[in-house]
Protein backbone atom coordinates (compact mmCIF):
# COMPACT_ATOMS: atom_id res chain seq x y z
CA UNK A 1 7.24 -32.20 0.47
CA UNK A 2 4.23 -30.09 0.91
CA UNK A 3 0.48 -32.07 1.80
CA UNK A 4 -1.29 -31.45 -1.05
CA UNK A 5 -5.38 -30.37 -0.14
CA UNK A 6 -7.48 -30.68 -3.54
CA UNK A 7 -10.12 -28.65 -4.49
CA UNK A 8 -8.30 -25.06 -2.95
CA UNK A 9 -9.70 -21.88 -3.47
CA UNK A 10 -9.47 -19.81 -6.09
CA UNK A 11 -10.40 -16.83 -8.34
CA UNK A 12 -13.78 -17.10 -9.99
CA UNK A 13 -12.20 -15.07 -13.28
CA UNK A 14 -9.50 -12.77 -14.31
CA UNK A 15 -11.92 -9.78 -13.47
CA UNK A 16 -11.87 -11.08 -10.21
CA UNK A 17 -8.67 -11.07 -9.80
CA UNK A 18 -7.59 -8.03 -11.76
CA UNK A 19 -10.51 -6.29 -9.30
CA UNK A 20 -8.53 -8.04 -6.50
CA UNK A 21 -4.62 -7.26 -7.02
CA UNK A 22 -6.08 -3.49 -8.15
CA UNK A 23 -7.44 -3.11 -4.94
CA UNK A 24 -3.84 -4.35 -3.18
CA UNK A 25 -2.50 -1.43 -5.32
CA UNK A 26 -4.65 0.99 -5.01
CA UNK A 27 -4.65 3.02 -1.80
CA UNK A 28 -4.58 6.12 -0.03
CA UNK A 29 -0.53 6.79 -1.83
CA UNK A 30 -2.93 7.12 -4.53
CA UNK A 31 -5.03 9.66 -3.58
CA UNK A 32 -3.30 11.50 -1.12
CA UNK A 33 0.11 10.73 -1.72
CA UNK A 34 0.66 11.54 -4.81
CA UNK A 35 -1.24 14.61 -5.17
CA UNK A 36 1.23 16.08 -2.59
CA UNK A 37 4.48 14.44 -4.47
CA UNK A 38 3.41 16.00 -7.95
CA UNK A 39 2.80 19.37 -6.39
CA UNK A 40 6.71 19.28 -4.64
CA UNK A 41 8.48 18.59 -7.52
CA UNK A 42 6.98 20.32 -9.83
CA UNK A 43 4.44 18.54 -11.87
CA UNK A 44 4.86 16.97 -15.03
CA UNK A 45 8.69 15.92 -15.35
CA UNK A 46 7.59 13.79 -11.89
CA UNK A 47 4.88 11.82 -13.76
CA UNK A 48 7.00 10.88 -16.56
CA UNK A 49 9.36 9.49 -14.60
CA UNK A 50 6.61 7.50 -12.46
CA UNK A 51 5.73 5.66 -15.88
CA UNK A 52 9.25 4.93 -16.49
CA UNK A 53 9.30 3.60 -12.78
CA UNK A 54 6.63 1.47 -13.26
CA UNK A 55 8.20 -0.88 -16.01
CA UNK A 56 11.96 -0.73 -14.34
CA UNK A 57 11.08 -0.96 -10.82
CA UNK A 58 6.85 -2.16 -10.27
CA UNK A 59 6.08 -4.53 -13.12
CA UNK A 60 9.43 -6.66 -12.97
CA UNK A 61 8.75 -7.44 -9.03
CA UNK A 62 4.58 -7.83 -9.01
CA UNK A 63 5.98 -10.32 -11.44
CA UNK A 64 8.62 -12.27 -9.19
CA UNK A 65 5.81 -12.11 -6.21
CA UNK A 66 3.03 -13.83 -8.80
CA UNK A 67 5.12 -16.20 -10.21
CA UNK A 68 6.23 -17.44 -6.87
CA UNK A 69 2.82 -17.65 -5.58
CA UNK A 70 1.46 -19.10 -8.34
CA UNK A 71 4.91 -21.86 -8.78
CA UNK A 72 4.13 -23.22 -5.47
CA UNK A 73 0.34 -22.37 -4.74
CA UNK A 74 1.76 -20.88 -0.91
CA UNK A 75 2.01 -18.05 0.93
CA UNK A 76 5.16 -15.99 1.65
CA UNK A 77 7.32 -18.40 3.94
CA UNK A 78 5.92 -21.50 2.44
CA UNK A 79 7.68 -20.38 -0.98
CA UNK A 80 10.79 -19.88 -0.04
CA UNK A 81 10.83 -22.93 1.34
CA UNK A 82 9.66 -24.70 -2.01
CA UNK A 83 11.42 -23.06 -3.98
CA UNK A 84 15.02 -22.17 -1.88
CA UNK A 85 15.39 -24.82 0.69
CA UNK A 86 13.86 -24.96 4.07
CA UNK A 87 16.86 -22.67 5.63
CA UNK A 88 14.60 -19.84 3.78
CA UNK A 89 11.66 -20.46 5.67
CA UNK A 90 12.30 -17.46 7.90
CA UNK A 91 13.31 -15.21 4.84
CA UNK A 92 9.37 -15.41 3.66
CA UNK A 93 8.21 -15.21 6.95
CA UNK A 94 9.79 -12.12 7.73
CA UNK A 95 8.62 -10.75 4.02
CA UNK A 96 5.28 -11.55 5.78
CA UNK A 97 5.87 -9.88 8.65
CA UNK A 98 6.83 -6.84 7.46
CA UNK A 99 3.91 -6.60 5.75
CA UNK A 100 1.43 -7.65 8.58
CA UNK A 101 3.69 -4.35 10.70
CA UNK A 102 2.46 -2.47 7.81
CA UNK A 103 -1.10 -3.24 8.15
CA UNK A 104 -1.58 -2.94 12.32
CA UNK A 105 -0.55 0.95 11.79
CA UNK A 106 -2.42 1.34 8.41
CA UNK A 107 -5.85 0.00 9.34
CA UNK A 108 -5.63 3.26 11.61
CA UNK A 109 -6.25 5.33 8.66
CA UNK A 110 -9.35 2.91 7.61
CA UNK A 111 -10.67 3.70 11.00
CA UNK A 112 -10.23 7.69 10.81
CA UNK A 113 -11.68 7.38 6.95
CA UNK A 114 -14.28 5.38 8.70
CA UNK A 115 -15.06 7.99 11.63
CA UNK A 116 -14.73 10.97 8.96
CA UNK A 117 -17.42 9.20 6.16
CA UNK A 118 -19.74 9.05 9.36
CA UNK A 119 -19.43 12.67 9.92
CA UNK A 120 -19.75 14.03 6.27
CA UNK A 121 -22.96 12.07 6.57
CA UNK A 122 -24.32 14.38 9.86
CA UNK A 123 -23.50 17.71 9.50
CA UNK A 124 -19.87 17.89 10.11
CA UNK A 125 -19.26 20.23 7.03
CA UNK A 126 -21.63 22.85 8.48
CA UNK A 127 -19.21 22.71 11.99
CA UNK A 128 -16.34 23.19 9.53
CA UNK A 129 -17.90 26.03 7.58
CA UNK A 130 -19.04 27.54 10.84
CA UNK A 131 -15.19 27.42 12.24
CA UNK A 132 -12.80 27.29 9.21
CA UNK A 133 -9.52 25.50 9.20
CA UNK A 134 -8.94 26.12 12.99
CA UNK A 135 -11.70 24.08 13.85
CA UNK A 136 -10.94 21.48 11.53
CA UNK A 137 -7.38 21.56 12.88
CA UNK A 138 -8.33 20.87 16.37
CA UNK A 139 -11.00 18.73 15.54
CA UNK A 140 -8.92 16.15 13.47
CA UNK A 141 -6.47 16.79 16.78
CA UNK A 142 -8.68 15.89 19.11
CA UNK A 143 -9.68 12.64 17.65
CA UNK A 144 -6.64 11.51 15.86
CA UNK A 145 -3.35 12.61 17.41
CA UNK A 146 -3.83 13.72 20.94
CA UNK A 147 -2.54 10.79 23.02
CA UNK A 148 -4.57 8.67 24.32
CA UNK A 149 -6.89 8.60 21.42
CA UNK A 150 -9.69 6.33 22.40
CA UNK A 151 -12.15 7.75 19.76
CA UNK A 152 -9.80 6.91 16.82
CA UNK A 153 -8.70 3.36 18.55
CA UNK A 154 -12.85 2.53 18.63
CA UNK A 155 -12.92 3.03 14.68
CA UNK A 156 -9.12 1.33 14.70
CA UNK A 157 -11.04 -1.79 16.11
CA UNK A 158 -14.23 -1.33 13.86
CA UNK A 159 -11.55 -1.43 10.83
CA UNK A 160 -10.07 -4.61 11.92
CA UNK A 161 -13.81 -6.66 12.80
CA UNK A 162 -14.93 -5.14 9.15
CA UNK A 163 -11.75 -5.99 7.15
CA UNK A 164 -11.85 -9.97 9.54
CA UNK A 165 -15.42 -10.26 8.11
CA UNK A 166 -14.87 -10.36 4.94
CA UNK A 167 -11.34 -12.26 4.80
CA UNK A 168 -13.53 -15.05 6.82
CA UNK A 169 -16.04 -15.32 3.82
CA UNK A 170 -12.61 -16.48 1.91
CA UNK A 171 -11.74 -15.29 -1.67
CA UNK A 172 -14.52 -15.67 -3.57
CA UNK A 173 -17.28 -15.09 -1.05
CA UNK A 174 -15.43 -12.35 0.75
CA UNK A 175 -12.00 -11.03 -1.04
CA UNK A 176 -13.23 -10.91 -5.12
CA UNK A 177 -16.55 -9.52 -4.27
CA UNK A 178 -15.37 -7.08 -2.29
CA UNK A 179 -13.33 -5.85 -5.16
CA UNK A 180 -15.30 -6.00 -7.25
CA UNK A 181 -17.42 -3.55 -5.97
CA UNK A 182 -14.81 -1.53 -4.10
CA UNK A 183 -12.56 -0.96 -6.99
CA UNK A 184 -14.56 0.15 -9.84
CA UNK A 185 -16.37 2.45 -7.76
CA UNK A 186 -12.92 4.24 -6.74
CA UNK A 187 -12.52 4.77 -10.50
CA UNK A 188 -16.31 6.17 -10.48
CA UNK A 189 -16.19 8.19 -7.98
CA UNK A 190 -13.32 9.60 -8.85
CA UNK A 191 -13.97 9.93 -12.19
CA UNK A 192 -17.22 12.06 -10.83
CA UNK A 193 -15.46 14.01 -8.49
CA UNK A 194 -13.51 15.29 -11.63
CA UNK A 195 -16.09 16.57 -13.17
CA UNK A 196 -17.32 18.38 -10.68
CA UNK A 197 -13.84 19.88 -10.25
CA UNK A 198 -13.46 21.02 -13.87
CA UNK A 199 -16.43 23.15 -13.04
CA UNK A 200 -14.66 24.98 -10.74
CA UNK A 201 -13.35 28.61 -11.46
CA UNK A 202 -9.32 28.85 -11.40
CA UNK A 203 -9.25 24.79 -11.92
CA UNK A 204 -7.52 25.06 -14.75
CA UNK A 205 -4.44 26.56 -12.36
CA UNK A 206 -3.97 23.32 -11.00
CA UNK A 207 -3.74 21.49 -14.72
CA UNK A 208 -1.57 23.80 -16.29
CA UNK A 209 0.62 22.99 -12.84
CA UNK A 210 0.50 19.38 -12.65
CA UNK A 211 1.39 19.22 -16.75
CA UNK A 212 3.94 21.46 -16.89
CA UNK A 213 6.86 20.16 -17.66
CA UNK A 214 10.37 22.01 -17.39
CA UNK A 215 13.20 20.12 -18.90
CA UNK A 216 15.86 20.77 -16.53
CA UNK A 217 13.73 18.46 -13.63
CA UNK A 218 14.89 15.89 -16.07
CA UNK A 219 18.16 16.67 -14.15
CA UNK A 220 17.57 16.69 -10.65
CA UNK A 221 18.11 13.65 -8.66
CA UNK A 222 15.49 14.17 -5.88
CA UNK A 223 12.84 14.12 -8.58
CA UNK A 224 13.83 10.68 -9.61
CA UNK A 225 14.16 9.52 -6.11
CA UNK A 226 11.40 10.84 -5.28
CA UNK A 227 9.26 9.12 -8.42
CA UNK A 228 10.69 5.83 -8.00
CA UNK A 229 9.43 5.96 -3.95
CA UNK A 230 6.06 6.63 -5.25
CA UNK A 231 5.91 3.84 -7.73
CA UNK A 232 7.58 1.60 -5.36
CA UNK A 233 4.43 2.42 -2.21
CA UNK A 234 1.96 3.41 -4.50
CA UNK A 235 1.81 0.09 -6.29
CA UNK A 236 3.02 -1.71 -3.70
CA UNK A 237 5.07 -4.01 -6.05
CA UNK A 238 7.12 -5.59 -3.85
CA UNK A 239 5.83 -6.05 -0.61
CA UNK A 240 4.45 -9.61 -0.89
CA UNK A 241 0.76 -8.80 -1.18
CA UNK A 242 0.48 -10.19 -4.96
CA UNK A 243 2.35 -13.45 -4.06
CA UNK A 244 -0.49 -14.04 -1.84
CA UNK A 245 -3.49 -13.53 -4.18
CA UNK A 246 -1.03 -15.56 -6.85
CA UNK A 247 -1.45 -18.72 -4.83
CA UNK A 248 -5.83 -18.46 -5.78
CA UNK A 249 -4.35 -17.96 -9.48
CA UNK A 250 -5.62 -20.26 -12.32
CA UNK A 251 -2.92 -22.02 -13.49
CA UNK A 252 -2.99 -20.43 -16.94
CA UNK A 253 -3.09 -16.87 -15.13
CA UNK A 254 -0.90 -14.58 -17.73
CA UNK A 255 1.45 -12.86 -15.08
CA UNK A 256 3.25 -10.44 -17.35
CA UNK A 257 0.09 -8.98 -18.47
CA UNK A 258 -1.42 -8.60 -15.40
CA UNK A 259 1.52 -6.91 -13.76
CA UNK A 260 1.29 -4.82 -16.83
CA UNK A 261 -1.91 -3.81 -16.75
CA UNK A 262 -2.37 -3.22 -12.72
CA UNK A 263 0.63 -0.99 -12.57
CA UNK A 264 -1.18 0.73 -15.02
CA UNK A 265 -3.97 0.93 -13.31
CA UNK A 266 -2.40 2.09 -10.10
CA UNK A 267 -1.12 5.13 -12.05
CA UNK A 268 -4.49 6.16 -13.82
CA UNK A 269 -5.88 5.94 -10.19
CA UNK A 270 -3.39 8.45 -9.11
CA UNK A 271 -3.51 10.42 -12.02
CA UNK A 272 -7.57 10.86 -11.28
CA UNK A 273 -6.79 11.71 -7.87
CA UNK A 274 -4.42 14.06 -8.92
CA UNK A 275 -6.34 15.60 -11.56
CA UNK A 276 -9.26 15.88 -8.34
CA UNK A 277 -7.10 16.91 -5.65
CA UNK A 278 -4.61 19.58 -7.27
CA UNK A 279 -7.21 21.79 -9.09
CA UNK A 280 -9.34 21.89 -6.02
CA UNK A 281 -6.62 22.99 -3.62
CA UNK A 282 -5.81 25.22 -6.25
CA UNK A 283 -9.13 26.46 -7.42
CA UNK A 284 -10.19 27.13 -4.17
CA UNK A 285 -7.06 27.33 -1.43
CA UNK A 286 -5.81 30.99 -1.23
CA UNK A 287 -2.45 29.67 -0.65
CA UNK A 288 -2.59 26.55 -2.70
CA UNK A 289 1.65 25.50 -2.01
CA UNK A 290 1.08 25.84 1.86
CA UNK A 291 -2.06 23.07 1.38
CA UNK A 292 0.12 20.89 -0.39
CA UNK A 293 2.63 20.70 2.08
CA UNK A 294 0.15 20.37 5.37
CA UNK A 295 1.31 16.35 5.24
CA UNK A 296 -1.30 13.54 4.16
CA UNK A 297 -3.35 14.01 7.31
CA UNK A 298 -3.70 17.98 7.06
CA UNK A 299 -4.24 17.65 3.54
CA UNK A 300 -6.94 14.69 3.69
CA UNK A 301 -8.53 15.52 7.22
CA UNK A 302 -8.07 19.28 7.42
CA UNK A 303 -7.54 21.26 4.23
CA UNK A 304 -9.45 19.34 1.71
CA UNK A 305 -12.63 18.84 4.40
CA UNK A 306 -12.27 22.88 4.87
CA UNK A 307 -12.38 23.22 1.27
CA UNK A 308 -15.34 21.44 0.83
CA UNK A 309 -17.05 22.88 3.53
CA UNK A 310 -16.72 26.07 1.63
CA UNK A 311 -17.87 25.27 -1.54
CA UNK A 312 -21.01 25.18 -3.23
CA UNK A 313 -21.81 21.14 -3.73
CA UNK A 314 -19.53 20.75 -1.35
CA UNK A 315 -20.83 17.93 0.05
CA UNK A 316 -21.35 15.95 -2.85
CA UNK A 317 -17.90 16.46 -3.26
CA UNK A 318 -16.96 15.06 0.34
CA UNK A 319 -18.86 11.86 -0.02
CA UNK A 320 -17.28 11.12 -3.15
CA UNK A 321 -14.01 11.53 -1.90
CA UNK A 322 -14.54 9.74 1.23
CA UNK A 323 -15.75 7.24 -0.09
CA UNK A 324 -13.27 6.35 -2.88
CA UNK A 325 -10.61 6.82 0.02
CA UNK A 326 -12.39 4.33 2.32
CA UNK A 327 -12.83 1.86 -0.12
CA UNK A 328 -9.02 2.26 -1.39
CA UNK A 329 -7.87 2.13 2.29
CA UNK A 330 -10.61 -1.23 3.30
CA UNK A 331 -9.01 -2.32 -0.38
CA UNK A 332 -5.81 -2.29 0.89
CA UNK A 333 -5.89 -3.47 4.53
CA UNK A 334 -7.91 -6.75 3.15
CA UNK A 335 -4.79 -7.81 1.47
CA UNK A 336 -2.46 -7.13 4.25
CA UNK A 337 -4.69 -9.17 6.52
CA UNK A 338 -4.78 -11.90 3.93
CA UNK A 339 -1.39 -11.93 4.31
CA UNK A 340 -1.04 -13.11 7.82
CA UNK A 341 -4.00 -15.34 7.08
CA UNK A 342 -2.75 -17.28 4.20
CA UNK A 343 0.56 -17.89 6.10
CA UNK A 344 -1.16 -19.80 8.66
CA UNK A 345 -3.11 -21.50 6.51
CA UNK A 346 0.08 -23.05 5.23
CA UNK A 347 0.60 -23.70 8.73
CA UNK A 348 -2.32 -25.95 8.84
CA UNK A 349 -4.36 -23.24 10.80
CA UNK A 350 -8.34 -23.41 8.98
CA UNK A 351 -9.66 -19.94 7.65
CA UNK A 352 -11.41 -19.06 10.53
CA UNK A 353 -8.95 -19.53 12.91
CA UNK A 354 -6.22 -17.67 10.77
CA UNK A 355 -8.09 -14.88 10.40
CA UNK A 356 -8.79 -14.37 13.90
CA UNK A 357 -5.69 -14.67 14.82
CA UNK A 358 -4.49 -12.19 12.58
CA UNK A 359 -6.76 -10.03 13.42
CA UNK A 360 -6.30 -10.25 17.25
CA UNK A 361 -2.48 -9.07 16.11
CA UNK A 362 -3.44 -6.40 14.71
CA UNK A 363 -5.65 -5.00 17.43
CA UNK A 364 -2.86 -5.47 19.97
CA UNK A 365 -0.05 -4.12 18.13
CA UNK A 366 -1.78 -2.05 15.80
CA UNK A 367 -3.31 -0.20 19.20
CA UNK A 368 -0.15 1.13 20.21
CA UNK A 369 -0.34 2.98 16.71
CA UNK A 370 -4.25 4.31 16.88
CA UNK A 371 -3.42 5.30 20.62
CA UNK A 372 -0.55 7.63 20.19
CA UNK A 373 -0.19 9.20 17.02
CA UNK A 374 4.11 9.77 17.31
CA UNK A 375 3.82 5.47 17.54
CA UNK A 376 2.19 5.50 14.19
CA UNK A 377 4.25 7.72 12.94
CA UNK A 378 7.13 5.86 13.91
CA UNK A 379 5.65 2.67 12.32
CA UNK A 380 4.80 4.44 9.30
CA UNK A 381 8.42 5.41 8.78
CA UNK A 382 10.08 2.20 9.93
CA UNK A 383 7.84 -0.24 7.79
CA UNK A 384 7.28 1.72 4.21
CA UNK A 385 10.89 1.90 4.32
CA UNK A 386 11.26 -1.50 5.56
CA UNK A 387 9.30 -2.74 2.38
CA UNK A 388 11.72 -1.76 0.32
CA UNK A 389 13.92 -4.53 1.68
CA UNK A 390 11.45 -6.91 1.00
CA UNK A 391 11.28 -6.02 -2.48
CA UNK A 392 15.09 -6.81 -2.74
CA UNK A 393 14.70 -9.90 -0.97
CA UNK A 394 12.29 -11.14 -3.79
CA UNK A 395 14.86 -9.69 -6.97
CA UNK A 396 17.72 -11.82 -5.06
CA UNK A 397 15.57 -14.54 -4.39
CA UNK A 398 14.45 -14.90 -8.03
CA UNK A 399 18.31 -14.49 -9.03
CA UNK A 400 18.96 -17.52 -6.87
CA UNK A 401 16.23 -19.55 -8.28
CA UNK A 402 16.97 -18.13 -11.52
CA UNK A 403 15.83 -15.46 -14.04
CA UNK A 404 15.50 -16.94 -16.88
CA UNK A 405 14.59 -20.07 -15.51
CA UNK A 406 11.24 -19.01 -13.68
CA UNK A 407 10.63 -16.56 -17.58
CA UNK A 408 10.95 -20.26 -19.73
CA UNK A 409 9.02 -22.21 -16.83
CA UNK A 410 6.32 -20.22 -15.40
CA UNK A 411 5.90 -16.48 -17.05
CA UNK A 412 6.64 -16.78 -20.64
CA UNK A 413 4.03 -20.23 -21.50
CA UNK A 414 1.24 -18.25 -20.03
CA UNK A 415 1.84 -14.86 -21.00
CA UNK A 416 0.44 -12.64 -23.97
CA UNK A 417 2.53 -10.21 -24.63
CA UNK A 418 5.65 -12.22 -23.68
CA UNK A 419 8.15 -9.11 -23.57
CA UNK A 420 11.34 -10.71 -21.83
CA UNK A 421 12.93 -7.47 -20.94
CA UNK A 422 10.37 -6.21 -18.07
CA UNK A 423 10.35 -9.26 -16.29
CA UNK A 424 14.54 -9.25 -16.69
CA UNK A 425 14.85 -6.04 -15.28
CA UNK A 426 14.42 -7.76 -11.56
CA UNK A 427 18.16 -8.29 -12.17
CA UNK A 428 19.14 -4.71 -11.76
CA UNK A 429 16.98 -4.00 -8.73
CA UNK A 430 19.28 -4.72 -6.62
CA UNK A 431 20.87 -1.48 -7.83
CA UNK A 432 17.85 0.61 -7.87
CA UNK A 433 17.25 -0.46 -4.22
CA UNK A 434 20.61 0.76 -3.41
CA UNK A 435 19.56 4.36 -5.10
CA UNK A 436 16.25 4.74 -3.22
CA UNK A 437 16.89 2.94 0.13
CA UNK A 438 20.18 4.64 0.43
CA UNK A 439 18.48 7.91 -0.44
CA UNK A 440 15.76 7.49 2.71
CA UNK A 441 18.72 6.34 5.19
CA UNK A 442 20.90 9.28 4.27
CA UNK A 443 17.99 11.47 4.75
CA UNK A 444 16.51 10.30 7.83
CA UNK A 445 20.04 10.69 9.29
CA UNK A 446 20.19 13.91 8.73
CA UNK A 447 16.69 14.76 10.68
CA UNK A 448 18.96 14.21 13.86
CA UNK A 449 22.18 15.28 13.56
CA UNK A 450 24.52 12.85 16.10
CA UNK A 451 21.92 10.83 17.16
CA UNK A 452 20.87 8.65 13.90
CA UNK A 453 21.52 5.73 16.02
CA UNK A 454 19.53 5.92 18.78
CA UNK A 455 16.21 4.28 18.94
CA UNK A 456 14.75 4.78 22.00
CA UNK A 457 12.23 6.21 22.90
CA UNK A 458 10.24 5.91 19.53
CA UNK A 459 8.79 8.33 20.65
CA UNK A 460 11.19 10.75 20.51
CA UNK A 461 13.71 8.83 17.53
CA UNK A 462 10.77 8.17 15.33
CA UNK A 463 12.57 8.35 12.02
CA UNK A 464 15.85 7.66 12.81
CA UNK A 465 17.49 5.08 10.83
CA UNK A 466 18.85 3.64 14.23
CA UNK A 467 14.83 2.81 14.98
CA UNK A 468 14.47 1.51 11.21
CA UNK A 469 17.27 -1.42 11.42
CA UNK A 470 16.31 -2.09 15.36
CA UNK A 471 12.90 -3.06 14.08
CA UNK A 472 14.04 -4.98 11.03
CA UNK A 473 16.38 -6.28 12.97
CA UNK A 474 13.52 -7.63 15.75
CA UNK A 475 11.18 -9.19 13.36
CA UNK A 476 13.83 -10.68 11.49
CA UNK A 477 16.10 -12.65 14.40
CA UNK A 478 12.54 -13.73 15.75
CA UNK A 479 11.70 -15.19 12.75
CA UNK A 480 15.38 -16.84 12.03
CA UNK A 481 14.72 -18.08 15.29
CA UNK A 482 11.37 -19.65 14.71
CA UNK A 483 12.53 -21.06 10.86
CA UNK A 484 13.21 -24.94 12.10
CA UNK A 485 9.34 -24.48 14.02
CA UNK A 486 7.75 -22.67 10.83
CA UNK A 487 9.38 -25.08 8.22
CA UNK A 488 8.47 -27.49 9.89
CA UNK A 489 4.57 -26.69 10.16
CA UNK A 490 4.48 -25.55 6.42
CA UNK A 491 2.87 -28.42 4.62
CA UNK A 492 -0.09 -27.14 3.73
CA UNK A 493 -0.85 -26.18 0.09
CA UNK A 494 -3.49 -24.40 -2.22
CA UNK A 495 -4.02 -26.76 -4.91
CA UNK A 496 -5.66 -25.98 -7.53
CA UNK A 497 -7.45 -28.47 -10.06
């Protein structure tokens, strides 16, 4: 049985943790993913079928991830152990892992958000008005992606000590206030930044795009695939995050309705962006289709910093967008950090020293990543997939514990709304997973034609599905390995009175 420690942390309200689980959600797929996805498949048919996604595929697992956090007040691997046997230690820990992967490459884009907010602040725009796209080009080249980077690993490191600060304060001190403040003002500023685009001449282009809808989308497959991907990493329902913020959850925390509501949330953040980003490009971009398609770091770094360099307020502009992406991106990598963190903690490790563990993980494997940008690429690949299998390990760990059983016991007394069939939908999953995941596999195979299997160097094989399982395949025999060591350390739990 698990050591009970009384008096555990927790949320100071539901704001606070509303702000909180938000901010997990809300990231850069928000604001510069799915600008990009609406513009290639052709606007609004793709946003209808993100909604749908959300209540089939987001809100169903946010709500077997909070319910199994808040069931056993403990992290990933200390769950499954409560709840599935100790044998299933490893099978949380390597939920936990995949997410912790996720973060070492990801605070990399904190740190160039962090680098580029600097700049906006000291004349950078003028450079890029001076020299157009080409500069910005080999500007964002020169710092970013031309190996060995050492200018983007110093900001990779400042991300890390900056996110480590504040998950040492612990979750009211640190976590909730930092939400608080991050994660209305990405609504602000975003909500400003609109505005200011509406003002634009030819704005209303990039409306009339993003709305349209033509019926016959309704039809094609890679629009569907392509929605539920979006809802699956732009929410990031599934990836273990909320199970960890669950275990600081009152104990009459209503988990239907807050699934609800920050899946929701998620998509009016991405809608803002969307409604900021696509009339820009296209109120101002000559060749608005070719923007689009420049990839999330030509768009963010390149295009969109061009764009504002070119137009009148354009700096206003900058620092609002900056600035909502920094504090989606800090937003995000808090949680992922928290992650690692509250695992310990389980572990008996004390705040403090979880964290800096952590935190000394991610600077030594997330280094590989701010070093050489075909590494982070790589990782980007390997572990946004990989998350996908960590959502189905949750929908077939809740059909082992039982469906219905965790609705009667845990979801339905607290909940609100109490509508049974969202939270039941974690049944089907299982199939949806097969839909999407198959969908990336089939396509990454055929980036390389007869060699899909190979693996190394990442280098070279940095999408290939042979690199994808490898990895997976690393991570997880290390942790089956470990799962008689971990279960045995997991005692520790977040009680709260």
């Amino acid at each position: 049985m698990a050591e009970i420690k009384k008096g555990g942390e927790q949320f100071s309200s539901r704001w606070g943790l509303l702000c909180t689980i938000l901010g997990m959600a809300v990231g850069t797929g928000n604001i510069w993913r799915f600008p990009r996805e609406v513009a290639s498949n052709n606007g609004g048919a793709f946003i209808l079928i993100c909604f749908l996604a959300l209540f089939i595929w987001a809100v169903p697992l946010i709500c077997a991830e909070s319910v199994f956090g808040k069931k056993t007040r403990m992290a990933n691997a200390g769950a499954f152990k409560a709840l599935l046997g100790e044998k299933y230690a490893w099978v949380g820990a390597f939920c936990a892992m995949v997410c912790i992967m996720l973060g070492c490459y990801y605070v990399v884009v904190l740190g160039w958000v962090s680098k580029y907010l600097v700049l906006i602040f000291t004349g950078f725009l003028d450079a890029v008005r001076a020299g157009g796209t080409d500069f910005a080009t080999e500007f964002f080249k020169g710092f970013a992606t031309t190996a060995p980077a050492y200018e983007a690993w110093a900001w990779f490191a400042f991300a890390i000590a900056l996110s480590a600060v504040i998950i040492f304060r612990g979750i009211q001190g640190g976590i909730e206030t930092a939400n608080k403040i991050m994660i209305p003002a990405v609504f602000i500023l975003l909500a400003a930044l609109l505005v200011r685009v509406v003002m634009l001449p030819g704005a209303w282009k990039g409306f009339e795009y993003m709305f349209h809808v033509d019926p016959k989308d309704f039809l094609n497959p890679r629009i569907w695939l392509a929605a539920f991907t979006q809802a699956a990493w732009s929410s990031g329902a599934g990836w273990g995050m909320f199970h960890v913020y669950y275990v600081y959850a009152a104990k009459d925390e209503d988990i239907e309705l807050n699934s609800f509501t920050v899946t929701f949330g998620d998509m009016v953040a991405a809608m803002l962006a969307g409604m900021v980003v696509l009339p820009a490009v296209f109120a101002l971009s000559p060749d608005p289709q070719a923007v689009m398609k420049a990839g999330a770091n030509g768009l963010t770094f390149v295009h969109l910093t061009n764009l504002f360099a070119h137009t009148s307020g354009g700096f206003i502009m900058a620092v609002l967008f900056f600035l909502a992406l920094f504090s989606a991106a800090l937003s995000s990598v808090i949680a992922m950090l928290e992650t690692g963190t509250r695992n310990l903690i389980d572990m008996g490790f004390s705040r403090v020293k979880a964290t800096m563990c952590v935190a000394i993980f991610f600077l030594f494997v997330g280094s590989f990543s701010a070093l050489d940008n075909r590494v982070f690429e790589n990782q980007d690949m390997v572990w946004g997939v990989g998350l996908l299998v960590v959502g189905l390990i949750y929908s077939l760990a809740s059909l082992k514990y039982g469906v219905d059983k965790l609705w009667e016991e845990d979801i339905k007394p607290c909940s609100d709304i109490n509508v049974k069939w969202m939270w039941s939908c974690i049944k089907f999953f299982p199939f949806e997973f097969a839909f999407v995941w198959g969908w990336w596999m089939w396509d990454a195979a055929s980036w390389y034609p007869g060699e899909w299997f190979k693996f190394w160097p990442i280098t070279k094989y940095q999408y290939t599905p042979g690199s994808m399982v490898v990895e997976w395949g690393i991570i997880a025999l290390i942790c089956l390995m470990l799962n008689g060591f971990i279960s045995k350390r997991l005692v520790h739990s977040n009680k709260i009175d």
